[in-house]
N, C-alpha and C. Protein backbone atom coordinates (compact mmCIF):
# COMPACT_ATOMS: atom_id res chain seq x y z
N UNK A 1 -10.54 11.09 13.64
CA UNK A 1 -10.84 10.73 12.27
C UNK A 1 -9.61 10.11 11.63
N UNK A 2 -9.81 8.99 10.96
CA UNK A 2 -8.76 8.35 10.15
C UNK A 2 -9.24 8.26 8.55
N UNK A 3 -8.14 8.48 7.77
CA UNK A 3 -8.59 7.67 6.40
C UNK A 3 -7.56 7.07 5.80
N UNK A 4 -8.11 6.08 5.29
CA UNK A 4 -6.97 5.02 4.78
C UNK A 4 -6.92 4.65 2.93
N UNK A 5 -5.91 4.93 3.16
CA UNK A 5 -5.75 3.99 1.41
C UNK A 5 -5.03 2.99 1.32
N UNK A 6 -5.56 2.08 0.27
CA UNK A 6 -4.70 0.92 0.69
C UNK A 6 -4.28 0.86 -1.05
N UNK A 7 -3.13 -0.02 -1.17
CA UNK A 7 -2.46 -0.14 -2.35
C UNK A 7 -2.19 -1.55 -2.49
N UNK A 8 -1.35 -1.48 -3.87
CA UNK A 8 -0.55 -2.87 -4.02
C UNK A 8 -1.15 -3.98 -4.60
N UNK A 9 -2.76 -4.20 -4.93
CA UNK A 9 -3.50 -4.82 -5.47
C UNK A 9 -2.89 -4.96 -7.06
N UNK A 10 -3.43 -5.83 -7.73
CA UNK A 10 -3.08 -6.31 -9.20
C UNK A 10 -3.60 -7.69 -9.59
N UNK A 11 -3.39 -8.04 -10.91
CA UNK A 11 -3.31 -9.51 -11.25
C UNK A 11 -1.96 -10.07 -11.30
N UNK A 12 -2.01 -10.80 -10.96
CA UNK A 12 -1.11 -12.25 -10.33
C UNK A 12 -1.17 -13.65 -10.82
N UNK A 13 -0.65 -14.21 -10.91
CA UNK A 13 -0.80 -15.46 -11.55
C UNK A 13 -0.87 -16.70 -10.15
N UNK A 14 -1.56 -17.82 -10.14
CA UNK A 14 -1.39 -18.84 -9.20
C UNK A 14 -0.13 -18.97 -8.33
N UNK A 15 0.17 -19.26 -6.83
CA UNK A 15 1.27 -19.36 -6.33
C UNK A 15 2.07 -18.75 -6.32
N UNK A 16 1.70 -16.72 -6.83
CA UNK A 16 2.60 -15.76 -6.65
C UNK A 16 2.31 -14.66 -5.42
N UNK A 17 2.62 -13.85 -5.44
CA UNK A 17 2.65 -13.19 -4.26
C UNK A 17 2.60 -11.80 -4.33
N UNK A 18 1.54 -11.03 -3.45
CA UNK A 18 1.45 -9.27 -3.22
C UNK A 18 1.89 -8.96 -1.97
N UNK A 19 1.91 -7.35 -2.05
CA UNK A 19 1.98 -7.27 -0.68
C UNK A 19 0.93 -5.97 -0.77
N UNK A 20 0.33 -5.39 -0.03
CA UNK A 20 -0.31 -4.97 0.36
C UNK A 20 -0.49 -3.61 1.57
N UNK A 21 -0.51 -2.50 0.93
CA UNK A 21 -0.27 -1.57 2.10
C UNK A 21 -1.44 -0.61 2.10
N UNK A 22 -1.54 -0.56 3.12
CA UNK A 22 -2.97 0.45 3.82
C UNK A 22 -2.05 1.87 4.49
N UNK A 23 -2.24 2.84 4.22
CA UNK A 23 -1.69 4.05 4.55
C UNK A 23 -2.96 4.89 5.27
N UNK A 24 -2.31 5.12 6.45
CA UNK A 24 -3.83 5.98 7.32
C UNK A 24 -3.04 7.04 7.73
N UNK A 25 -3.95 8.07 7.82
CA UNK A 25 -3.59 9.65 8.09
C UNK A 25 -4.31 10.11 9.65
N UNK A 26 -3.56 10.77 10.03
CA UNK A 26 -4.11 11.02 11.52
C UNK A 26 -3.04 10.67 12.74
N UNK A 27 -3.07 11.49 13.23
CA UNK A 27 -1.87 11.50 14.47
C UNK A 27 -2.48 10.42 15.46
N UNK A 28 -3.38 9.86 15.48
CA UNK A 28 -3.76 8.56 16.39
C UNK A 28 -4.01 7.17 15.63
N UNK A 29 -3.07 7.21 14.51
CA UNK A 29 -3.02 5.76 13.86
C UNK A 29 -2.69 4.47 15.12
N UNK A 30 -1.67 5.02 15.63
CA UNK A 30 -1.06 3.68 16.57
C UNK A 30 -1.42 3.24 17.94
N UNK A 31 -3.31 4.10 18.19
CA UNK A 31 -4.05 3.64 19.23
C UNK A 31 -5.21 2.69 18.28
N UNK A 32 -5.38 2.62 17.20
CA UNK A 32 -5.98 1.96 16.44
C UNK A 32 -5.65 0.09 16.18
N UNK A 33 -6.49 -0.52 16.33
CA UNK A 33 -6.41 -2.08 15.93
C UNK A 33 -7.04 -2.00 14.16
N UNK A 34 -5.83 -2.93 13.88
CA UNK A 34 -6.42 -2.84 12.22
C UNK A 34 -6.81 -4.16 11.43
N UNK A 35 -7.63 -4.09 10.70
CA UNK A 35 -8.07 -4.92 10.49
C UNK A 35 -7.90 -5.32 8.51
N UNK A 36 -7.69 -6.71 7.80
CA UNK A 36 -7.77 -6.39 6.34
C UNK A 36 -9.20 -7.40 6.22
N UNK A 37 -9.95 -7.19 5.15
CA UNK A 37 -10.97 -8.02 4.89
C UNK A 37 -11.60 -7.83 3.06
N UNK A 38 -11.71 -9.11 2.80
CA UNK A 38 -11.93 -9.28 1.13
C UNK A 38 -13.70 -9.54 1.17
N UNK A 39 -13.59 -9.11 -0.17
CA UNK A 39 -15.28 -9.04 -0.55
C UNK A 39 -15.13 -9.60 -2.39
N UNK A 40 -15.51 -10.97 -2.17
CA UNK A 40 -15.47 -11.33 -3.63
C UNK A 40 -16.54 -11.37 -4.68
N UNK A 41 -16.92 -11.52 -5.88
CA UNK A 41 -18.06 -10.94 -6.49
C UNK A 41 -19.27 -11.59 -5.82
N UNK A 42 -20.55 -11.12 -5.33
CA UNK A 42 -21.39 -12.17 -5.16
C UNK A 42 -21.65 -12.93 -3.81
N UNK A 43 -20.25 -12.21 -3.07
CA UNK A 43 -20.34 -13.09 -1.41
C UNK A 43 -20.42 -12.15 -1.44
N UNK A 44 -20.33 -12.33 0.17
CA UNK A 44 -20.13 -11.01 1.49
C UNK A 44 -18.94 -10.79 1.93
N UNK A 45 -18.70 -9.91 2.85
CA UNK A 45 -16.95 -9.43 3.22
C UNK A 45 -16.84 -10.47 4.36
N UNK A 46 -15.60 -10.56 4.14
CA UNK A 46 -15.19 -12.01 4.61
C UNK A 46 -13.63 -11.21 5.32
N UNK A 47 -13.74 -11.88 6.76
CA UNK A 47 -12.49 -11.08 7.33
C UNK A 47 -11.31 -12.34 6.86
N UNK A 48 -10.10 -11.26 6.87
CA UNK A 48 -8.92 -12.28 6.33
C UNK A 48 -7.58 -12.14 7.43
N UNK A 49 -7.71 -10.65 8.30
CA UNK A 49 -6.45 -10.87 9.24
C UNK A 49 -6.72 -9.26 10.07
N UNK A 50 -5.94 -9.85 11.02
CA UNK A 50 -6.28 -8.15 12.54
C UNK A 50 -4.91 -8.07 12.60
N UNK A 51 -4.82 -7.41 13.41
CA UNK A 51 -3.76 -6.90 14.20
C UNK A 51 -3.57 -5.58 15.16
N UNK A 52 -3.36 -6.02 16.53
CA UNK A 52 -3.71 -5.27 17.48
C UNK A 52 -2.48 -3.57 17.43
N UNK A 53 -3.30 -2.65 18.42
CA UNK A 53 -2.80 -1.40 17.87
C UNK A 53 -1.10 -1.34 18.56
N UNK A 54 -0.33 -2.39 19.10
CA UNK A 54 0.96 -2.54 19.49
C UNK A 54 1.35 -3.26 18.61
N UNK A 55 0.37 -4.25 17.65
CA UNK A 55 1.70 -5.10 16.75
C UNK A 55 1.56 -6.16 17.47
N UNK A 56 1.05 -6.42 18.69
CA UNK A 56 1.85 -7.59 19.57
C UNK A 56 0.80 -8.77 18.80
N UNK A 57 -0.07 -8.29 18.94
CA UNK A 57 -1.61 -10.00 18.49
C UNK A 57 -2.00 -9.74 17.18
N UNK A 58 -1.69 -10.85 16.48
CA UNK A 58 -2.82 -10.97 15.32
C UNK A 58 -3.62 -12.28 15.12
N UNK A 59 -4.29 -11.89 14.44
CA UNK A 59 -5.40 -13.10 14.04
C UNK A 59 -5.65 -13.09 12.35
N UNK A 60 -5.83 -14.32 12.08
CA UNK A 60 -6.29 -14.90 10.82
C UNK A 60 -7.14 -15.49 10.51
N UNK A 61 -7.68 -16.04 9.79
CA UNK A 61 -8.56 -16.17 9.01
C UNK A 61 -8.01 -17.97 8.27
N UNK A 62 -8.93 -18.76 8.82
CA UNK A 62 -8.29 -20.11 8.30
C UNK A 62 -7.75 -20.43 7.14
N UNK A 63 -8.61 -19.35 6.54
CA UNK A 63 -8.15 -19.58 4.79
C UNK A 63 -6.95 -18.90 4.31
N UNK A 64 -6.39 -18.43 5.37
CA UNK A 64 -5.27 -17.71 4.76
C UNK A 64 -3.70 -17.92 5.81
N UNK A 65 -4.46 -18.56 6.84
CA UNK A 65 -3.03 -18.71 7.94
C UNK A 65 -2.63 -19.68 7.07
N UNK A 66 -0.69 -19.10 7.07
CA UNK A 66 0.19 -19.70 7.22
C UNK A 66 0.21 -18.92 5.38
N UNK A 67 -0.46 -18.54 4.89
CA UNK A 67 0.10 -18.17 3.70
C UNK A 67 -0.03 -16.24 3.78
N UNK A 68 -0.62 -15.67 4.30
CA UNK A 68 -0.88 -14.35 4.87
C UNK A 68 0.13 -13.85 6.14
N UNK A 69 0.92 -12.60 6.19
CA UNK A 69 1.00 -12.18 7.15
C UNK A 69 0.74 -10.49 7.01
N UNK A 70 0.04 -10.60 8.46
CA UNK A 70 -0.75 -8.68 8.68
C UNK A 70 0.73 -8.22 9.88
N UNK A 71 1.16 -7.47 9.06
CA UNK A 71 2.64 -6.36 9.93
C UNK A 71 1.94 -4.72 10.01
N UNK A 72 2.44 -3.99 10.69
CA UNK A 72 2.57 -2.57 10.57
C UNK A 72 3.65 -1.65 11.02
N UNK A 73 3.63 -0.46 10.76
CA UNK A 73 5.19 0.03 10.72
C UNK A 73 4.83 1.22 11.31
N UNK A 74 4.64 1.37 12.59
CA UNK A 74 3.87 2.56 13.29
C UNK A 74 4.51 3.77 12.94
N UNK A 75 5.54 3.61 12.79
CA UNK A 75 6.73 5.34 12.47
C UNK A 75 6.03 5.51 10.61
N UNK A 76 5.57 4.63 9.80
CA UNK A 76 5.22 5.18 8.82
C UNK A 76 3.28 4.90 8.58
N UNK A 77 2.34 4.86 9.66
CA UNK A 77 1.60 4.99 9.68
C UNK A 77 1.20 3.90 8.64
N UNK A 78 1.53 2.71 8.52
CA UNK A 78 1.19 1.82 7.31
C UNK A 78 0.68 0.30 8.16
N UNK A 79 -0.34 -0.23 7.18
CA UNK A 79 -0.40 -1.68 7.70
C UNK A 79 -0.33 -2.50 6.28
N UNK A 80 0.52 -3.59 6.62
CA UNK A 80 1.24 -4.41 5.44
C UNK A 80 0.55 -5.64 5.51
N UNK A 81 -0.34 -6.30 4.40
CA UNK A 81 -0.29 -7.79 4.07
C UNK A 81 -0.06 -8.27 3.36
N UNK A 82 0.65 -9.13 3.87
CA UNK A 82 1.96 -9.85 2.26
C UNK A 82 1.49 -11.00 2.47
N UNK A 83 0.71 -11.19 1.19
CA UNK A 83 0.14 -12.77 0.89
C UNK A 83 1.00 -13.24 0.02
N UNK A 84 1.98 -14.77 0.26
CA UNK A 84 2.22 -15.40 -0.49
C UNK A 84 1.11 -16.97 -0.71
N UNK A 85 1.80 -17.55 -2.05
CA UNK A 85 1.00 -18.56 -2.58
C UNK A 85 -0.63 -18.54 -2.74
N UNK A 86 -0.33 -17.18 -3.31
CA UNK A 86 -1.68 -17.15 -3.60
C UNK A 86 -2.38 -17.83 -4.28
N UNK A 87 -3.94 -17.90 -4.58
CA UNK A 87 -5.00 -19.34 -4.78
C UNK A 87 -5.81 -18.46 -5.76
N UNK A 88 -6.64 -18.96 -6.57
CA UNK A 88 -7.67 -18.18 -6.79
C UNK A 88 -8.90 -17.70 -6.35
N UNK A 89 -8.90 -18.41 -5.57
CA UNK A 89 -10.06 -18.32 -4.45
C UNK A 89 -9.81 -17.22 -3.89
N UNK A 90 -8.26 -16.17 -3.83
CA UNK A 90 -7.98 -15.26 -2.71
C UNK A 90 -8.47 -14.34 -3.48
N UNK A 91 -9.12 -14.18 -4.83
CA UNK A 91 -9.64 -13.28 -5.55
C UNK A 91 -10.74 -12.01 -5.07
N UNK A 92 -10.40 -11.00 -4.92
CA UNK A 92 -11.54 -10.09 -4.19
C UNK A 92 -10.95 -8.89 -3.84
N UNK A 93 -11.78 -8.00 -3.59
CA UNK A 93 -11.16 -6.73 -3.19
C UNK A 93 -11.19 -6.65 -2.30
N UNK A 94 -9.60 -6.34 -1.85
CA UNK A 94 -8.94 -6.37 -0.06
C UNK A 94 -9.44 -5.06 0.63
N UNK A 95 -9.88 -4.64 1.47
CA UNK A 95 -9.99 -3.46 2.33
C UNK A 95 -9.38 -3.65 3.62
N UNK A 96 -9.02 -2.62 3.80
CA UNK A 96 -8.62 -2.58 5.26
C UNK A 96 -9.23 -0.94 6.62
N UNK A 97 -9.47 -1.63 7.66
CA UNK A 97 -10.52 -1.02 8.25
C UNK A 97 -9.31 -0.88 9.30
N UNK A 98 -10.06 0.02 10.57
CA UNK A 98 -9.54 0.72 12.02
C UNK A 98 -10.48 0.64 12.55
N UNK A 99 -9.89 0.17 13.71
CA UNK A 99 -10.83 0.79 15.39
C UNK A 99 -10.43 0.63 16.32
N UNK A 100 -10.76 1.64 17.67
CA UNK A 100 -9.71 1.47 18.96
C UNK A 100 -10.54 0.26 19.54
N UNK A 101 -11.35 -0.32 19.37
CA UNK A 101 -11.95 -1.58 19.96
C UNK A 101 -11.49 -2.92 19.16
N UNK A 102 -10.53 -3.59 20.35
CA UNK A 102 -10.26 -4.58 19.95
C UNK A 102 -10.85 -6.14 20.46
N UNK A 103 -11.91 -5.84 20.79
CA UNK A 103 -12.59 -7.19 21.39
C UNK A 103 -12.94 -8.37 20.61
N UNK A 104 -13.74 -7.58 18.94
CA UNK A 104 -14.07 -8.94 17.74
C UNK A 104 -13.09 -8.33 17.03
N UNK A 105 -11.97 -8.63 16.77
CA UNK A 105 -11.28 -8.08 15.31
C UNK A 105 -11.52 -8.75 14.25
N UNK A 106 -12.55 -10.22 14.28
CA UNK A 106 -12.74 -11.06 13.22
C UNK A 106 -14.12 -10.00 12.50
N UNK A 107 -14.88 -9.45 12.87
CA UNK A 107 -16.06 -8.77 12.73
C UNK A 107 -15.84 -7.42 12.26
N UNK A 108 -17.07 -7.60 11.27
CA UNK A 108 -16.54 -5.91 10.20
C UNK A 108 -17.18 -5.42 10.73
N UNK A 109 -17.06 -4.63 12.38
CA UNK A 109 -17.77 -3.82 13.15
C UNK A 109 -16.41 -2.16 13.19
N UNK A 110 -16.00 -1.93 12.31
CA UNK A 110 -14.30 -1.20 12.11
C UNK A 110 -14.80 0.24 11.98
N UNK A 111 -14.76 0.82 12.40
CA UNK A 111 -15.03 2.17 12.68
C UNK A 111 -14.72 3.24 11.50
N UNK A 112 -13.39 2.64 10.95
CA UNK A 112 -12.79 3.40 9.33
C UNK A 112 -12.40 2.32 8.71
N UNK A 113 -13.16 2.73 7.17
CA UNK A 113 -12.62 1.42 6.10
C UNK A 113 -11.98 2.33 4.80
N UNK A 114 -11.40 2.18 4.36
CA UNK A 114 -10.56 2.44 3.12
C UNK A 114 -11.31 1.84 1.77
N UNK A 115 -11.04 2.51 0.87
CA UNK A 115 -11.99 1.80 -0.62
C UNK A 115 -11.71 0.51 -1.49
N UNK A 116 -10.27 -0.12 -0.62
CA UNK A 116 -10.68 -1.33 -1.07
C UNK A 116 -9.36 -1.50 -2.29
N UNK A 117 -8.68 -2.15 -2.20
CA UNK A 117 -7.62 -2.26 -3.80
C UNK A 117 -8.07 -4.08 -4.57
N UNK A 118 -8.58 -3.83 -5.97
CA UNK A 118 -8.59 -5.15 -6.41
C UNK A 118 -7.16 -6.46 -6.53
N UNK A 119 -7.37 -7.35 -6.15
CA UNK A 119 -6.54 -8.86 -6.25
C UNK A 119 -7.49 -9.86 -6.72
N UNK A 120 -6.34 -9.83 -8.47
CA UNK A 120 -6.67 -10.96 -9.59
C UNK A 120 -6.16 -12.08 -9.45
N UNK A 121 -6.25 -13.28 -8.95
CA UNK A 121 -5.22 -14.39 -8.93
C UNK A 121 -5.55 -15.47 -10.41
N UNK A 122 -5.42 -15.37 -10.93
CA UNK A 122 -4.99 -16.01 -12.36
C UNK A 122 -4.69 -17.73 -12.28
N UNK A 123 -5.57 -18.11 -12.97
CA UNK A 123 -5.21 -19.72 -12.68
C UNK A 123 -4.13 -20.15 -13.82
């Protein structure tokens, strides 16, 4: 069993920058692949970045490579996404999910999801 909280959400103004931390509890955080994914008013959850349970692979999300990066810090059980230049479009509430299956990490198939922290991007 894992549970996660994630933090660091706020309003922001255009072309500024969060970072983003997911905190999971459980002595088997670092056999876990993690995953972050936004849900904006009115769409559906939309994956935004993975990262495998060594750190070594991640994946993104077109709309966000090169301005997104997904880190984690296995000694403090945390997974970090530090979005710079943010858009308004990046508007939505971020969640971040777990699972020891890393085959689709683009797919909200995540075994544990966290409740989600809101991001305002401000035009």
């Amino acid at each position: 069993q894992v549970q996660l909280v994630e933090s660091g959400g706020g309003l922001v103004q255009a072309g500024g920058s969060l970072r983003l931390s997911c905190a999971a509890s459980g002595h088997t955080f670092n056999r876990y692949a993690m995953g972050w994914f936004r849900q904006a008013p009115g769409k559906g959850r939309e994956f935004v970045a993975a990262i495998s349970w060594s750190g070594s692979s991640t994946y993104y999300a077109d709309s966000v490579k090169g301005r997104f990066t997904i880190s984690r810090d296995r000694a403090k059980n945390t997974v970090y996404l530090r979005m710079n230049s943010l858009k308004t479009e990046d508007t939505a509430v971020y969640s971040c999910a777990a699972d020891t299956n890393w085959s689709q990490p683009r797919r909200p198939m995540y075994d544990y999801w966290g409740q989600g922290t809101q991001v305002t991007v401000s035009s």
